[in-house]
C-alpha atoms as a PDB file:
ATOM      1  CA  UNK A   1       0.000   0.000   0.000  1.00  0.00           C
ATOM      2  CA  UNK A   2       2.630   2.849   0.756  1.00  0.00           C
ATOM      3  CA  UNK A   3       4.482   1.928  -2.309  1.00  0.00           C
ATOM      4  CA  UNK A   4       1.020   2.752  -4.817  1.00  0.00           C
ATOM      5  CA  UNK A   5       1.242   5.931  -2.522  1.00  0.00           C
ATOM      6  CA  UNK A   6       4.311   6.423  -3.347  1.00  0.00           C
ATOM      7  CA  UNK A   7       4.181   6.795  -6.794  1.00  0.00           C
ATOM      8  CA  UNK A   8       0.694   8.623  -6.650  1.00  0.00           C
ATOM      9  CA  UNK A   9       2.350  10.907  -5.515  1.00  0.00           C
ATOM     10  CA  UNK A  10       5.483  10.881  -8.126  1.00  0.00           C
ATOM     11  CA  UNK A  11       2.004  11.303 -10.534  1.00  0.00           C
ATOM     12  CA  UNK A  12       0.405  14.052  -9.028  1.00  0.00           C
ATOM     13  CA  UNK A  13       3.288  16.405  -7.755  1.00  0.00           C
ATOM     14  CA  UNK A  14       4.308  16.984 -11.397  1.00  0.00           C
ATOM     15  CA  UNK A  15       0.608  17.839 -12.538  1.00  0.00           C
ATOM     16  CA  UNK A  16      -0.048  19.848  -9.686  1.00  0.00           C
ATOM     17  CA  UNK A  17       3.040  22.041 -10.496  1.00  0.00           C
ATOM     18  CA  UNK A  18       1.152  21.985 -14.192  1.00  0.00           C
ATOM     19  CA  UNK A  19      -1.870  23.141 -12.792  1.00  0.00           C
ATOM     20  CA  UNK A  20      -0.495  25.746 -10.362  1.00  0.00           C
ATOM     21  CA  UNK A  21       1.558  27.206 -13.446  1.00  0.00           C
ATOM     22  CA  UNK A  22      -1.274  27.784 -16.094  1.00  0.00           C
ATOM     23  CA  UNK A  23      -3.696  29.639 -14.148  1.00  0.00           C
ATOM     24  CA  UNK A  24      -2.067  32.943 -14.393  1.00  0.00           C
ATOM     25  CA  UNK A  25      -3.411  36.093 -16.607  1.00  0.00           C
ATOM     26  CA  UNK A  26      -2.300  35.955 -19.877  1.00  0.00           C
ATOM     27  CA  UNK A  27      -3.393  38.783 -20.858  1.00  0.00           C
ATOM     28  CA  UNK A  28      -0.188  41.318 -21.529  1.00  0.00           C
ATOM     29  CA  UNK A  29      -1.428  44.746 -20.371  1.00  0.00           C
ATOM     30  CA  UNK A  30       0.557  47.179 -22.418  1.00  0.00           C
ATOM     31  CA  UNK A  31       3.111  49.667 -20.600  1.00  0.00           C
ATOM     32  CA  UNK A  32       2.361  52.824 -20.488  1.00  0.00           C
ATOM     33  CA  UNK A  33       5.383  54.872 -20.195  1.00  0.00           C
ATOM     34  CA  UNK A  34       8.004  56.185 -22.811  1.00  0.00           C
ATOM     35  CA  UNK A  35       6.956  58.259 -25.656  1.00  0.00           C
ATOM     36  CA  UNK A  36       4.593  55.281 -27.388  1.00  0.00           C
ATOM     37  CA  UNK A  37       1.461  56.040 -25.634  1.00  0.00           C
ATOM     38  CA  UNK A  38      -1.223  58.046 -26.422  1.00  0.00           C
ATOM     39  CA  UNK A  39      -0.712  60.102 -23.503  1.00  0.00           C
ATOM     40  CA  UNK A  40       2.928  60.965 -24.478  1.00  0.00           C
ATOM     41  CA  UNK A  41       1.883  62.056 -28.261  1.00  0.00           C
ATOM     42  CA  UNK A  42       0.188  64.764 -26.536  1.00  0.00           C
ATOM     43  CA  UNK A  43       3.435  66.331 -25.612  1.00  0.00           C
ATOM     44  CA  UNK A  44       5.358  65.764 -29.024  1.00  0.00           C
ATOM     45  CA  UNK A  45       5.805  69.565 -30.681  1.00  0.00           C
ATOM     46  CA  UNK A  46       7.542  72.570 -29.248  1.00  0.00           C
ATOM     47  CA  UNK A  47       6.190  74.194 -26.199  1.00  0.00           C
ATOM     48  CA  UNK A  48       7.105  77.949 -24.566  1.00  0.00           C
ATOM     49  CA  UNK A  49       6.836  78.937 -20.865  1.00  0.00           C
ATOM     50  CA  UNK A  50       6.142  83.034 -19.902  1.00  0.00           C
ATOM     51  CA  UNK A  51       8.180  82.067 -16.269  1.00  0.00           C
ATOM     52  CA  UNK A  52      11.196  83.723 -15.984  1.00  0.00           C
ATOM     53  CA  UNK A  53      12.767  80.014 -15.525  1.00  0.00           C
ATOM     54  CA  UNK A  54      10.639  77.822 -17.847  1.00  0.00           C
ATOM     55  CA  UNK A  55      12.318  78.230 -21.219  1.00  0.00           C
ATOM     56  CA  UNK A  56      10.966  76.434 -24.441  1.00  0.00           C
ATOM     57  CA  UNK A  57      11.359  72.787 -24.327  1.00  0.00           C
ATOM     58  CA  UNK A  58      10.848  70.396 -27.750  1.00  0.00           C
ATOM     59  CA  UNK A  59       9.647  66.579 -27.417  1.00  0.00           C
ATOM     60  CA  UNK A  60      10.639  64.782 -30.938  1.00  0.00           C
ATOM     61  CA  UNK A  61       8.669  61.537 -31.682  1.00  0.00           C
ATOM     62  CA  UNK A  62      11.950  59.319 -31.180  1.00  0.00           C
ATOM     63  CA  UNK A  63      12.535  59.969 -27.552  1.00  0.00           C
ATOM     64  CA  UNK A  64      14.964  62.914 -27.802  1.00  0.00           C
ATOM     65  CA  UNK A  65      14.688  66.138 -26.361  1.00  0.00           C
ATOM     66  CA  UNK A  66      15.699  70.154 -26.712  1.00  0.00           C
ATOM     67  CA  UNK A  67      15.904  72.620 -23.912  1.00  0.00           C
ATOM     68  CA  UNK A  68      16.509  76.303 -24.356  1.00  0.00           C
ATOM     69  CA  UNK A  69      16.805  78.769 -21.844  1.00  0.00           C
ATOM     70  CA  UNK A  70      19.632  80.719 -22.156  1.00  0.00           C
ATOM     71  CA  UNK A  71      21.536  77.532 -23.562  1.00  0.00           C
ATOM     72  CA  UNK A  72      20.563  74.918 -25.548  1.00  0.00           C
ATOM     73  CA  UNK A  73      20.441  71.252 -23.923  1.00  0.00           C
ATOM     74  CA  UNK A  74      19.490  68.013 -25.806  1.00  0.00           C
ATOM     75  CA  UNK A  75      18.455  64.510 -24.120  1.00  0.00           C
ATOM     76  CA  UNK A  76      15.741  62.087 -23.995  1.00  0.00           C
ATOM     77  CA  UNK A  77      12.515  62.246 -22.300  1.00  0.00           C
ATOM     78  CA  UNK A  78       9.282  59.921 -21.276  1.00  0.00           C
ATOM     79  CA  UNK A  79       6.297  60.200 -20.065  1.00  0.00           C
ATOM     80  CA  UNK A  80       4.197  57.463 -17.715  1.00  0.00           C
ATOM     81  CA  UNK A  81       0.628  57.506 -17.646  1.00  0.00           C
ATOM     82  CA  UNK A  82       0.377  55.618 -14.833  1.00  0.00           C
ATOM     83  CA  UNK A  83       2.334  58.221 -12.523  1.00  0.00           C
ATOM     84  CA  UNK A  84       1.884  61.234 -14.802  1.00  0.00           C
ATOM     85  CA  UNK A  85       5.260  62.140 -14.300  1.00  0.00           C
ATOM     86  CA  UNK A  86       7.032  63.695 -17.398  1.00  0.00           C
ATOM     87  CA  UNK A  87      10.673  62.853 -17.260  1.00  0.00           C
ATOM     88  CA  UNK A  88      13.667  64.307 -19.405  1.00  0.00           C
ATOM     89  CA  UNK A  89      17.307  63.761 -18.913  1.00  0.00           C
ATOM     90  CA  UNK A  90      18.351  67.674 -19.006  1.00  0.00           C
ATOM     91  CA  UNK A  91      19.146  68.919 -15.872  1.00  0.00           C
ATOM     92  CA  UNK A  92      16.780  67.230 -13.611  1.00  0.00           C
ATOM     93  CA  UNK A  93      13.515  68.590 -15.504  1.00  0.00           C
ATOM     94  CA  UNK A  94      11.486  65.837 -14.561  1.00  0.00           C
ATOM     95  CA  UNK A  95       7.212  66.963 -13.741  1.00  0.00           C
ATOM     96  CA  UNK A  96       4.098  65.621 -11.979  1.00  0.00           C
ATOM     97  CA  UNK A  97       1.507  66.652 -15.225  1.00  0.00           C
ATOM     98  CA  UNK A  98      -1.877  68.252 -13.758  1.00  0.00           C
ATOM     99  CA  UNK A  99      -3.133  68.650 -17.097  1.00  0.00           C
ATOM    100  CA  UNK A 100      -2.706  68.698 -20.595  1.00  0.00           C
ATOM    101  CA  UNK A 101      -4.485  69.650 -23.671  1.00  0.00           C
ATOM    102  CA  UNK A 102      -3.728  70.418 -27.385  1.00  0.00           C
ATOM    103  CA  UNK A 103      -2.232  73.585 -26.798  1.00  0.00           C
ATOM    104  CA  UNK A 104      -0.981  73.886 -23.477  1.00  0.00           C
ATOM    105  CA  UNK A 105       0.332  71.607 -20.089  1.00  0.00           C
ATOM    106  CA  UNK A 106       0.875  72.847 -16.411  1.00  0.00           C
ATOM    107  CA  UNK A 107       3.002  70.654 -13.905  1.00  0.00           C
ATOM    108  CA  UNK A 108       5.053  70.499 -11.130  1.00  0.00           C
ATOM    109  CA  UNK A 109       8.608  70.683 -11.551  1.00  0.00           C
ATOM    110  CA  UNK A 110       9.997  68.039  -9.157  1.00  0.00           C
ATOM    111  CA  UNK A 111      13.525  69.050  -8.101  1.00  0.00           C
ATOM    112  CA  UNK A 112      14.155  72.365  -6.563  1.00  0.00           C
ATOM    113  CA  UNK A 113      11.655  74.453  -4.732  1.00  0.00           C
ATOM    114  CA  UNK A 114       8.565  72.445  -6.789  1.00  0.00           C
ATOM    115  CA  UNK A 115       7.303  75.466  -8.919  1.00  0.00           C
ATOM    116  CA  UNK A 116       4.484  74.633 -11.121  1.00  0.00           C
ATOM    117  CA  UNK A 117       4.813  75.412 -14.583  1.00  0.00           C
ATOM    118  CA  UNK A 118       2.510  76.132 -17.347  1.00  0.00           C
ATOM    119  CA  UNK A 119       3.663  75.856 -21.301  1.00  0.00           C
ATOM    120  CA  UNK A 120       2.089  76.403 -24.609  1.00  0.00           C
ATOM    121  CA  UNK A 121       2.419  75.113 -27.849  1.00  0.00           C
ATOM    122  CA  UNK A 122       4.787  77.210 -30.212  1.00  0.00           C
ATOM    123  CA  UNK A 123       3.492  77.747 -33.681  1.00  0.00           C
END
């Protein structure tokens, strides 16, 4: 008797491990960060601020980046949807978005004293 135990349960540890493994979602949610989503197109164009600090900032389709204020800067930028956080490589210019529409955005710079920002699109 403990031997046909024994290799029931050889038999059923394996398909238990089956089971167990194949009862996942398998549905692949997409991510929604980088400059892919629909959220980030919104941002693609050039966009002017009237703050003294705020510049003119320009998100290309391909990830890269242009910041001018005073100097020009060049780097790469995302955006999550998730967080709404708009992230760039130049000098820490990273924001929490509040809002954003066709021809303007406001958020909250995230380094330094937190200022909150408001740009337009350039023509």
């Amino acid at each position: 008797m403990a031997k046909v135990f024994k290799w029931l349960m050889v038999l059923l540890i394996p398909l238990l491990s089956l089971t167990i493994t194949s009862c996942g979602d398998d549905k692949d949610e997409p991510i929604e960060s980088g400059t892919e989503n629909a959220e980030a197109k919104k941002f693609i164009g050039t966009w002017h601020s009237d703050a003294s600090s705020g510049g003119t900032w320009t998100f290309n389709a391909d990830g890269t980046c242009k910041f001018s204020y005073n100097s020009t800067y060049k780097g790469e930028w995302s955006y999550s949807a998730e967080s709404k956080v708009l992230t760039t490589t130049i000098l820490n210019w990273n924001w929490e978005i509040y809002a954003i529409s066709e021809n303007s955005w406001t958020g909250k710079h995230l380094a330094g004293r937190g200022s909150t920002f408001t740009y337009s699109r350039s023509n």
